[in-house]
C-alpha atoms as a PDB file:
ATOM      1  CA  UNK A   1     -24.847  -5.969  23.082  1.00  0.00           C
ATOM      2  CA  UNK A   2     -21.851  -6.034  25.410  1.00  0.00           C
ATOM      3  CA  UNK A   3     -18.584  -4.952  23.644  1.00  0.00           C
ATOM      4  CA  UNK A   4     -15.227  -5.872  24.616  1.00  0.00           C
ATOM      5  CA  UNK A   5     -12.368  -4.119  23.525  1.00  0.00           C
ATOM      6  CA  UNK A   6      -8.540  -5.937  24.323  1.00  0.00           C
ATOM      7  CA  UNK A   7      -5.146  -3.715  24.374  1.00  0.00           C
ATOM      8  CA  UNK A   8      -1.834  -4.547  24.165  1.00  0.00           C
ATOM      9  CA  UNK A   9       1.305  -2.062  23.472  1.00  0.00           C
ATOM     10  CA  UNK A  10       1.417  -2.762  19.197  1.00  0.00           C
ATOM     11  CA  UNK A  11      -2.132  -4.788  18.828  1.00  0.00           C
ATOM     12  CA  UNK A  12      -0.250  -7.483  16.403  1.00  0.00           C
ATOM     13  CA  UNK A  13       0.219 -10.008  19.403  1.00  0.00           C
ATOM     14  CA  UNK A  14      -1.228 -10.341  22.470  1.00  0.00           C
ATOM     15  CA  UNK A  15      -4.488  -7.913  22.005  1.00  0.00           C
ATOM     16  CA  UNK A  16      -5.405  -9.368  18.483  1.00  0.00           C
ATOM     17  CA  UNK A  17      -4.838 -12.719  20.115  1.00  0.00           C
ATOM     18  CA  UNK A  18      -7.431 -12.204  22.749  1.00  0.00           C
ATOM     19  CA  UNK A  19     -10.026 -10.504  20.258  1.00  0.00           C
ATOM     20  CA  UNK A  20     -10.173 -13.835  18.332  1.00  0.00           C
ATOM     21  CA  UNK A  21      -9.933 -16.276  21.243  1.00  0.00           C
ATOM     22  CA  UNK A  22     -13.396 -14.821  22.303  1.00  0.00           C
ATOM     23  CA  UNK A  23     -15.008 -14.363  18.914  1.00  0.00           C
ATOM     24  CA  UNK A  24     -13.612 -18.277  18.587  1.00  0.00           C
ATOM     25  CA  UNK A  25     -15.725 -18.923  22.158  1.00  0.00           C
ATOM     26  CA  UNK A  26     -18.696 -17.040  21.541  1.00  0.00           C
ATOM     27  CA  UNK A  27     -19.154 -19.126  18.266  1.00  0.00           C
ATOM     28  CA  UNK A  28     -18.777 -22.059  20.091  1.00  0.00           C
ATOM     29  CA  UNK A  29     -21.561 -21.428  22.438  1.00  0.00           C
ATOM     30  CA  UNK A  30     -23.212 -19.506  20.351  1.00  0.00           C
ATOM     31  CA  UNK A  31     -23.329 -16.170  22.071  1.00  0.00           C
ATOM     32  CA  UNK A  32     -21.752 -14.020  19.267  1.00  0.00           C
ATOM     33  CA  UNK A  33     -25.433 -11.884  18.691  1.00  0.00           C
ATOM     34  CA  UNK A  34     -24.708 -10.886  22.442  1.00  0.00           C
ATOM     35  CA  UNK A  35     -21.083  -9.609  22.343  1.00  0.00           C
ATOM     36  CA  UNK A  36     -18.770  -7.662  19.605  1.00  0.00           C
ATOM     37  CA  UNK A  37     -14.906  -8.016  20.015  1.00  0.00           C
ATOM     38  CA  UNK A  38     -12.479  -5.847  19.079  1.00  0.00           C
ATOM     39  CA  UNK A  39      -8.230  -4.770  19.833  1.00  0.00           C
ATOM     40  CA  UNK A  40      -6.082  -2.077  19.899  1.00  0.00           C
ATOM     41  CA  UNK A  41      -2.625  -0.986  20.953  1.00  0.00           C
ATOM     42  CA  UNK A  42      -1.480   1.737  23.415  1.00  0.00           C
ATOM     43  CA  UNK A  43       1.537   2.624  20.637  1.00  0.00           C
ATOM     44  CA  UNK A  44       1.037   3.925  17.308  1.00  0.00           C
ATOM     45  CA  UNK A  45       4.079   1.582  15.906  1.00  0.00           C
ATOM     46  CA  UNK A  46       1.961  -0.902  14.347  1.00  0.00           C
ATOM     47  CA  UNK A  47      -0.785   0.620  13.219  1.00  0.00           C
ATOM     48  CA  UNK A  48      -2.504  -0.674   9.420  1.00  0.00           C
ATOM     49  CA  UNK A  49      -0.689  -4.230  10.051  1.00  0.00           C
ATOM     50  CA  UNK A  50      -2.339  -7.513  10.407  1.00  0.00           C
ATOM     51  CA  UNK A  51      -1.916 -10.012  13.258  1.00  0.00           C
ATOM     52  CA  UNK A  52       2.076 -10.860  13.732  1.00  0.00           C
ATOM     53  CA  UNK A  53       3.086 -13.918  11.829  1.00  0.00           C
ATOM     54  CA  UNK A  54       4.756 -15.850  14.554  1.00  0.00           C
ATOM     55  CA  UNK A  55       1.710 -15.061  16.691  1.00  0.00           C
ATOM     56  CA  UNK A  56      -0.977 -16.118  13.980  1.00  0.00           C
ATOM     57  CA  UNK A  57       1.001 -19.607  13.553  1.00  0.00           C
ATOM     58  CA  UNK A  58       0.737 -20.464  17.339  1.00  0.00           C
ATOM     59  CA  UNK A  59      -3.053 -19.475  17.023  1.00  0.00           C
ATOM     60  CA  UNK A  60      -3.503 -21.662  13.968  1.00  0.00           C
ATOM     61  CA  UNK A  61      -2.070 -24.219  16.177  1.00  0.00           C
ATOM     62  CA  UNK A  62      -4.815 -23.974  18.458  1.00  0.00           C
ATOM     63  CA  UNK A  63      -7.572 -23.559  15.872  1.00  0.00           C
ATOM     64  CA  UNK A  64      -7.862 -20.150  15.991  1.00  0.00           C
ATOM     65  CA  UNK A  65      -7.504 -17.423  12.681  1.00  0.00           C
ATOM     66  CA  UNK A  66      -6.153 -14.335  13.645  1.00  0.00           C
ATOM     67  CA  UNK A  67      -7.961 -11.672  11.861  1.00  0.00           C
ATOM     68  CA  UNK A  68      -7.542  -8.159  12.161  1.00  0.00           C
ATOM     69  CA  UNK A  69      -5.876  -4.789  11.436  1.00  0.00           C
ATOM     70  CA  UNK A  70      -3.355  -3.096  13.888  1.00  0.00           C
ATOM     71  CA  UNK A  71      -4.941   0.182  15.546  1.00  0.00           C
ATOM     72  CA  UNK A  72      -4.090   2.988  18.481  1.00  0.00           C
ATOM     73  CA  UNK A  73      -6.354   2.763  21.365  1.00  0.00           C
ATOM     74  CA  UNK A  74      -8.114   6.089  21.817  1.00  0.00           C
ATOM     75  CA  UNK A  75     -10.140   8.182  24.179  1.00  0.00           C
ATOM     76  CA  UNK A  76     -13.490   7.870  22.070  1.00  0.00           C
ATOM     77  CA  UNK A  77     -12.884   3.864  23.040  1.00  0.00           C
ATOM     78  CA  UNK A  78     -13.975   4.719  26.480  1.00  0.00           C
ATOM     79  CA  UNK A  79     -17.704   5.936  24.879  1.00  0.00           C
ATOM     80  CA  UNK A  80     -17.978   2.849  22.578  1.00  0.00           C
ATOM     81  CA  UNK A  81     -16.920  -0.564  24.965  1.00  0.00           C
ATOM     82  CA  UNK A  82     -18.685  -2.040  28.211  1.00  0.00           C
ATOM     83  CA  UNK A  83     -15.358  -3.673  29.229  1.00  0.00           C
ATOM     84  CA  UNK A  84     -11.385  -2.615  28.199  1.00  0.00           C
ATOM     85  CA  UNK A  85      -8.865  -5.180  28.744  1.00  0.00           C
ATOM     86  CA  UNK A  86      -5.384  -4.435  29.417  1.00  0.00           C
ATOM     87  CA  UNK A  87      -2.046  -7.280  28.961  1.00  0.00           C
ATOM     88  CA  UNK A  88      -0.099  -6.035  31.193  1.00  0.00           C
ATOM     89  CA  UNK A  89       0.419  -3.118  33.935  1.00  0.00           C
ATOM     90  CA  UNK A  90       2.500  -1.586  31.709  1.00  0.00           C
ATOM     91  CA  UNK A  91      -0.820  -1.204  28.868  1.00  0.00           C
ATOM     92  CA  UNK A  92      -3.118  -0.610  31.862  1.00  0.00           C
ATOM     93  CA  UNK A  93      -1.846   2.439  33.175  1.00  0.00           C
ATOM     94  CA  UNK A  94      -1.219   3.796  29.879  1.00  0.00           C
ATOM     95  CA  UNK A  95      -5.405   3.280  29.359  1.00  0.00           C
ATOM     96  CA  UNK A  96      -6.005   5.248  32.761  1.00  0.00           C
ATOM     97  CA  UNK A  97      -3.988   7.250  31.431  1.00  0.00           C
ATOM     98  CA  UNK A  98      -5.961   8.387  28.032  1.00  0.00           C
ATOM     99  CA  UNK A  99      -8.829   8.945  31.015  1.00  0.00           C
ATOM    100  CA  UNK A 100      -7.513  11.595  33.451  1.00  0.00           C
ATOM    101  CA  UNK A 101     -10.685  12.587  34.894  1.00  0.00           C
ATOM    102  CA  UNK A 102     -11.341   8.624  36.103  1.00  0.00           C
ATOM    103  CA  UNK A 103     -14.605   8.791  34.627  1.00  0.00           C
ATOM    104  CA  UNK A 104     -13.973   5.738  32.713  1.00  0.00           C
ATOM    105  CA  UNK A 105     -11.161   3.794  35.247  1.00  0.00           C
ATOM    106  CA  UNK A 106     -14.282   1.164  36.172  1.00  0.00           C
ATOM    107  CA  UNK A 107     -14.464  -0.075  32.552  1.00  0.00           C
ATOM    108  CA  UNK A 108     -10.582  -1.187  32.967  1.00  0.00           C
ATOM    109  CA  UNK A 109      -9.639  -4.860  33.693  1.00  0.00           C
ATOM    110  CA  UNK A 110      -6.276  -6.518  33.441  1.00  0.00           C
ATOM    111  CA  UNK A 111      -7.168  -9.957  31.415  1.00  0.00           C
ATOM    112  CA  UNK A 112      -5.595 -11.989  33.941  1.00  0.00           C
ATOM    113  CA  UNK A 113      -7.675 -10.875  36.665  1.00  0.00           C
ATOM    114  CA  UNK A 114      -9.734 -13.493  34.800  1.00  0.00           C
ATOM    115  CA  UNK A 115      -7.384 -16.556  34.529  1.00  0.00           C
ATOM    116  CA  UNK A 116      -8.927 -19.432  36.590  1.00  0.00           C
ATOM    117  CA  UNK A 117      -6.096 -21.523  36.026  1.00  0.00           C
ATOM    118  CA  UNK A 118      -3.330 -19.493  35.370  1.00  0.00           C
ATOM    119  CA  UNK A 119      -1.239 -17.334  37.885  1.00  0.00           C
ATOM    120  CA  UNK A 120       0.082 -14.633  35.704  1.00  0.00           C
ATOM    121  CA  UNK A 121      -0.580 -11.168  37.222  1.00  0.00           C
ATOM    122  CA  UNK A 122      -0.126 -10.116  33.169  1.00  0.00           C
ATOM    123  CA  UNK A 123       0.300 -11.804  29.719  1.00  0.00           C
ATOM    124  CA  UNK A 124       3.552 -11.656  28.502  1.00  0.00           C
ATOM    125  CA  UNK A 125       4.792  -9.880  25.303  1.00  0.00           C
ATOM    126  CA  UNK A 126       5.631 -12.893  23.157  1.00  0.00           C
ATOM    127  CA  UNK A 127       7.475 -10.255  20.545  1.00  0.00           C
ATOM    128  CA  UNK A 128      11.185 -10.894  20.805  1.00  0.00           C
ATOM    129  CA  UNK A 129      11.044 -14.467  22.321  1.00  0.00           C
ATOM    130  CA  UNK A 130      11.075 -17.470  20.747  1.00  0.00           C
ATOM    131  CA  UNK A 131       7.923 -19.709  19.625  1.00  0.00           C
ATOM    132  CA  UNK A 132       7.406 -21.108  23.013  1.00  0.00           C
ATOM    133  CA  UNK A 133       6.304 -17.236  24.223  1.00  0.00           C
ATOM    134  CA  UNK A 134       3.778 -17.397  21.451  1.00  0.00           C
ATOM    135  CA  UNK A 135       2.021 -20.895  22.242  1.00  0.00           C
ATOM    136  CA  UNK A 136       2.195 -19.688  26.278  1.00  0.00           C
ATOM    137  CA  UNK A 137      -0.020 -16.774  25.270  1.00  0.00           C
ATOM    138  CA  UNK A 138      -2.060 -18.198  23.426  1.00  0.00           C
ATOM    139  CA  UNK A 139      -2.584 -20.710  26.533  1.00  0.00           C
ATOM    140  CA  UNK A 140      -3.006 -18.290  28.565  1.00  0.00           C
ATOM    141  CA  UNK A 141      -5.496 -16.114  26.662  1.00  0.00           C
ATOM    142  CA  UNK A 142      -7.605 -18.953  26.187  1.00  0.00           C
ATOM    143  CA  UNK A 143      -7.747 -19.180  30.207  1.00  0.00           C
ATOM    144  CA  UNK A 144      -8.746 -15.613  30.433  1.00  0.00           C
ATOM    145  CA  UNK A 145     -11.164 -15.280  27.979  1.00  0.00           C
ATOM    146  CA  UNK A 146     -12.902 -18.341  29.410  1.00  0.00           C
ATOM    147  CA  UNK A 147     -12.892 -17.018  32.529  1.00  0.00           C
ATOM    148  CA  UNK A 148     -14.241 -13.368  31.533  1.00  0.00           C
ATOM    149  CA  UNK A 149     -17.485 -15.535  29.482  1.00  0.00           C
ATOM    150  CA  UNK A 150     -18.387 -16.688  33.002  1.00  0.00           C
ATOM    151  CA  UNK A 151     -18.012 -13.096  34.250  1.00  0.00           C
ATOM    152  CA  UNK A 152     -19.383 -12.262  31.999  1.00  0.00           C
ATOM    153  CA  UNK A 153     -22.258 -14.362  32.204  1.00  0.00           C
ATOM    154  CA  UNK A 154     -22.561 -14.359  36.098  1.00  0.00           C
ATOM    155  CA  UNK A 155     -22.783 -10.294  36.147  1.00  0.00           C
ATOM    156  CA  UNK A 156     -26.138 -10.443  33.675  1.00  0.00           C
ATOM    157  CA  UNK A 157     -24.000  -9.014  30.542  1.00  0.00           C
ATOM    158  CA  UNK A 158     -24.867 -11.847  28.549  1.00  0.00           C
ATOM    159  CA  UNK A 159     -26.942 -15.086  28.650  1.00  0.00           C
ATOM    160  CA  UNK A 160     -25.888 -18.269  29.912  1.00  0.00           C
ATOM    161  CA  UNK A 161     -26.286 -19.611  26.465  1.00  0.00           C
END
């Protein structure tokens, strides 16, 4: 079982986004028995909430339920997931930074490093924009997430279904 775990700063937008994206993929091709999704945030301000409104809508839009409860990324995460995914820079060096020693650095990724049609070096936090943000993330998650099934895949983590 390879498990994924996705970060963002509060885990109501982008991270919870990306957590149910895959799930949503790994249904489709029916890999779920071969991969366990989960999110978390690098800030404590969110933590107990569910999935951002504004966020869940542009998901609906897209077919996807956002499911979920808001929760702080800690070190013990480094022990339980194969692969951590980080938004942004910003949430990336604040994971290598919960990891001092750089035992764990290799498990790291930035998302985007998987885009295959996107160009975004990060996803951008959708939280004070305007509905637009949310639907672009959502886009652009979808690319990511694709692209990380067929690293997924390629790499031997998982079957090619």
């Amino acid at each position: 079982m390879t498990k994924l775990l996705f970060v963002c700063l509060g885990n109501i937008c982008r991270s919870p986004s990306a957590e149910n994206i895959m799930v949503h993929l790994l249904k489709q091709r029916r890999l779920s028995d071969q991969v366990q999704c989960d999110s978390a945030g690098t800030s404590s301000y969110h933590i107990g909430s569910p999935p951002d409104r504004r966020m869940t809508a542009a998901a609906q839009q897209q077919g996807i339920t956002l499911t979920g409860q808001a929760r702080q990324f800690q070190s013990e995460d480094f022990e339980r997931f194969d692969w951590i995914l980080a938004m942004d820079d910003q949430n990336y060096r604040d994971i290598l930074r919960v990891d001092p020693t750089g035992q764990h650095h290799h498990k790291v990724r930035k998302i985007c490093d998987f885009c295959r049609h996107h160009s975004d070096q990060g996803v951008p936090d959708p939280y004070y924009g305007g509905q637009d943000g949310f639907r672009d993330v959502i886009d652009l998650l979808f690319d990511a997430c694709e692209g990380l099934l067929v690293f997924l895949q390629q790499e031997g983590s998982i079957s090619q279904g």
